[in-house]
C-alpha atoms as a PDB file:
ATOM      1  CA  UNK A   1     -10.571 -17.366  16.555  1.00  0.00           C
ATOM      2  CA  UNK A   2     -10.401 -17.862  12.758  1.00  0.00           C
ATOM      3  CA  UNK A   3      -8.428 -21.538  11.752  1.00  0.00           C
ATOM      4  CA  UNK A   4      -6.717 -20.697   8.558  1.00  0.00           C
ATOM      5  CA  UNK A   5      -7.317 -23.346   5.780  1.00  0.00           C
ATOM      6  CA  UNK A   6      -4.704 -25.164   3.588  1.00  0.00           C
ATOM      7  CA  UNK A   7      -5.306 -22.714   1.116  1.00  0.00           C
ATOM      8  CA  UNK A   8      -4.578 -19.381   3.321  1.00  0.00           C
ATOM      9  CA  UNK A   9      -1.242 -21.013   4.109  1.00  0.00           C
ATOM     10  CA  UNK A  10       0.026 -22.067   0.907  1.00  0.00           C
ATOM     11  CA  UNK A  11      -1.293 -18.299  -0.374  1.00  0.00           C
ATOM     12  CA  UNK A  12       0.636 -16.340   2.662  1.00  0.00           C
ATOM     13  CA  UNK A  13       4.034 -18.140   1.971  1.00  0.00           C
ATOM     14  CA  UNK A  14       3.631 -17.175  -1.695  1.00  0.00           C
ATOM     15  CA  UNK A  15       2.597 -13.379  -0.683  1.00  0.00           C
ATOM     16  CA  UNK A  16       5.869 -13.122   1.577  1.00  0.00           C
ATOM     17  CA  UNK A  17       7.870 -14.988  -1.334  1.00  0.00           C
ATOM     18  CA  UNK A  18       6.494 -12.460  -3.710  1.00  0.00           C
ATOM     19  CA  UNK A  19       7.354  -9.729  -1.217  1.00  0.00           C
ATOM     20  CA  UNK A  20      10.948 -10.871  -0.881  1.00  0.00           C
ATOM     21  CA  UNK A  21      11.040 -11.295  -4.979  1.00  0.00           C
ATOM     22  CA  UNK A  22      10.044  -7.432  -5.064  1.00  0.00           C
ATOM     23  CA  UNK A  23      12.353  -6.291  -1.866  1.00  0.00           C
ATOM     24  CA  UNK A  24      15.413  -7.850  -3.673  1.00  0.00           C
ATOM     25  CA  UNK A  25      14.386  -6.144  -7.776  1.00  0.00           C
ATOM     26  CA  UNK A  26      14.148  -3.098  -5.386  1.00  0.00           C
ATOM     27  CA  UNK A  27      16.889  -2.962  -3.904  1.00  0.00           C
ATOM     28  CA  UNK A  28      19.630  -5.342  -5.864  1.00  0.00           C
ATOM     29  CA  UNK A  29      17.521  -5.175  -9.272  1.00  0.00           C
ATOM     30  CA  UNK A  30      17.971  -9.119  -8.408  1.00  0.00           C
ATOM     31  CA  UNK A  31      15.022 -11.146  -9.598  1.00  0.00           C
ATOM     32  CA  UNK A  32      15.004 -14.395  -7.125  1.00  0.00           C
ATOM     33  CA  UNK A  33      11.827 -15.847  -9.184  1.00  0.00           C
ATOM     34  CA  UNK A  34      13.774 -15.888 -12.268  1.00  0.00           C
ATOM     35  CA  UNK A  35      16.829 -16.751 -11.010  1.00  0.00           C
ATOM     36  CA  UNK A  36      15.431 -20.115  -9.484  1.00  0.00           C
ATOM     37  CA  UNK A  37      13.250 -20.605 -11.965  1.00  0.00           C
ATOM     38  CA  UNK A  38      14.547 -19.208 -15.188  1.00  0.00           C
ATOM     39  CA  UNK A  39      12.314 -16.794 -17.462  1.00  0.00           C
ATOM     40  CA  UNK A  40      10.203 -19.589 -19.193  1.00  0.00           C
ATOM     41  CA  UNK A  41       6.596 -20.901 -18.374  1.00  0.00           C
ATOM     42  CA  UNK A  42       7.539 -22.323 -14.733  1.00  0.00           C
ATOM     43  CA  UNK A  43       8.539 -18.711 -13.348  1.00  0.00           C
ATOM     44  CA  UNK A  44       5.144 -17.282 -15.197  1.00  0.00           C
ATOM     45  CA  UNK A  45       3.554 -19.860 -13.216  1.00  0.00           C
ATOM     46  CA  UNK A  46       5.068 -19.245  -9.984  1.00  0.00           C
ATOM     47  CA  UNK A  47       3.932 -15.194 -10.893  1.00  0.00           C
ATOM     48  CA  UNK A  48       0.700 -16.241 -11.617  1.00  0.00           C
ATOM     49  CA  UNK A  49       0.048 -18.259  -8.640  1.00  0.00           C
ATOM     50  CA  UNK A  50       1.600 -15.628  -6.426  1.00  0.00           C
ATOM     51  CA  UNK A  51      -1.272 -12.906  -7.823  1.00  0.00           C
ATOM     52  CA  UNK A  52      -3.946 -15.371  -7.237  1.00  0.00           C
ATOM     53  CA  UNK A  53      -2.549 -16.058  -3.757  1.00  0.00           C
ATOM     54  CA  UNK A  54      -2.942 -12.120  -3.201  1.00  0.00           C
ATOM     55  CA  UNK A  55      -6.860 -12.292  -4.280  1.00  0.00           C
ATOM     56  CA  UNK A  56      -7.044 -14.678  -1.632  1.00  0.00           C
ATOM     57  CA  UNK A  57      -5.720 -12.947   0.952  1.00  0.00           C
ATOM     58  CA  UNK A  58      -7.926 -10.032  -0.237  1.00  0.00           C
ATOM     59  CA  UNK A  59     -10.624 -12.324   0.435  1.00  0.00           C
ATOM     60  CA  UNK A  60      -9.547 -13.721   3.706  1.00  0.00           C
ATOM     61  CA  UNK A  61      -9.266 -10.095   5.029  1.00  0.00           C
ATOM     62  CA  UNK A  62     -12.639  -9.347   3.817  1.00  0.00           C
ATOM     63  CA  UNK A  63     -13.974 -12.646   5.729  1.00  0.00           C
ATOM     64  CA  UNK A  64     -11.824 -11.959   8.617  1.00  0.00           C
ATOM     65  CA  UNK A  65     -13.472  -8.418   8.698  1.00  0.00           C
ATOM     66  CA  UNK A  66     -16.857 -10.009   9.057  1.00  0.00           C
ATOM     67  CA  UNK A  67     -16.336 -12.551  11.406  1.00  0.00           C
ATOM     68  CA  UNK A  68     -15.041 -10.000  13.485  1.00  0.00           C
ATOM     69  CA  UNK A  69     -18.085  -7.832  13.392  1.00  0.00           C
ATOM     70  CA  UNK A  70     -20.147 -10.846  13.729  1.00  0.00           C
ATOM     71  CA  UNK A  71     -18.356 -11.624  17.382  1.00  0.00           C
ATOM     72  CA  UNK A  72     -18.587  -7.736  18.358  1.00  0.00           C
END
């Protein structure tokens, strides 16, 4: 079985805040990100992290893909 790293933690719980963020400007046009944060360079950073977080889970599936072909 796969161990996720540090780094596929920290980039999951920013994927499912990013999902929530989304779920609530869909629904309540509510911006949670923005709200906490307020609209100057710390949200844009939180954004920002939050897209890199999705490359690496892009990449983790990718590697998880593999490893599981590997063990078939």
């Amino acid at each position: 079985m796969y161990k996720f790293s540090s780094l596929d933690k920290i980039s999951f719980i920013l994927i499912i805040i990013g999902a929530i963020n989304w779920g609530l400007l869909g629904l309540f046009n509510f911006n949670l990100v923005g709200f906490i944060f307020g609209s100057g360079a710390i949200a844009r950073i939180v954004y920002i992290l939050i897209g890199v977080a999705g490359v690496v889970m892009l990449i983790f599936l990718v590697r998880s893909k593999n490893l599981l072909k590997k063990i078939k």
